[in-house]
Protein backbone atom coordinates (compact mmCIF):
# COMPACT_ATOMS: atom_id res chain seq x y z
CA UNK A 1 2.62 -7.35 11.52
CA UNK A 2 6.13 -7.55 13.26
CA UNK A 3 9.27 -6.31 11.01
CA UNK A 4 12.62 -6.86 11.71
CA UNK A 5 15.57 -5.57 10.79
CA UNK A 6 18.59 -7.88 9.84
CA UNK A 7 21.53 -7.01 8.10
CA UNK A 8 21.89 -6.90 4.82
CA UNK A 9 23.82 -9.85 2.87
CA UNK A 10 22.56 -9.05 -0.75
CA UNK A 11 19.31 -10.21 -0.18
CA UNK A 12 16.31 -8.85 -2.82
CA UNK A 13 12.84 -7.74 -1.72
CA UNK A 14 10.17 -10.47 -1.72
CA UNK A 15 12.68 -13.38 -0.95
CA UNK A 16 11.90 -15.65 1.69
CA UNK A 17 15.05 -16.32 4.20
CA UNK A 18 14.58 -18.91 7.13
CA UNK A 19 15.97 -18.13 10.54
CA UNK A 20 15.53 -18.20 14.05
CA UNK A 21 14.47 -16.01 17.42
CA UNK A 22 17.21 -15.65 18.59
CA UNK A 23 17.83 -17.13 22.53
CA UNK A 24 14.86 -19.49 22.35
CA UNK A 25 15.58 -21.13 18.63
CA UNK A 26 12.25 -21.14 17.52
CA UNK A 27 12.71 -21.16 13.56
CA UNK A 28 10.71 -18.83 11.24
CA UNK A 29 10.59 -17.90 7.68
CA UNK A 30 10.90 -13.73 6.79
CA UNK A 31 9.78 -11.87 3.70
CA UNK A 32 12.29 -8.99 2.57
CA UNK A 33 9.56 -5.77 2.76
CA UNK A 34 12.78 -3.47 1.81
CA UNK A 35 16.31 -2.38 1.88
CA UNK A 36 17.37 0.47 4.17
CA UNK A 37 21.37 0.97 3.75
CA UNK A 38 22.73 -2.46 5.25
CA UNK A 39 19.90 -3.55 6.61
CA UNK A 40 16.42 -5.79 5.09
CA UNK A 41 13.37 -5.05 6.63
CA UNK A 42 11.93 -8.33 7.13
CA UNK A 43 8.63 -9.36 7.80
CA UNK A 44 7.85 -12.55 9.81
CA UNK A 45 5.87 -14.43 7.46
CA UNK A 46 5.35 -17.59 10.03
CA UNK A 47 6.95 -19.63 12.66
CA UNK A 48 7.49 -23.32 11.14
């Protein structure tokens, strides 16, 4: 399971946020695990 850590715009564990690998534009969908501070912990649910 990759996590990533993004910061932190008032997002709330278990939402879904859509985004992108950065450089290559390749867009996936992350699950907030947790907040640490200003960052989410993200999981990568898939790439679309």
């Amino acid at each position: 399971m990759s996590e990533v850590k993004i910061p932190n715009k008032n997002y709330s564990v278990g939402q879904k946020i859509s985004g992108y690998i950065s450089n290559v534009l390749i867009p996936i969908e992350l699950i907030v695990l947790r907040i640490e501070g200003d960052k989410a912990i993200c999981k990568i649910d898939y790439i679309i």
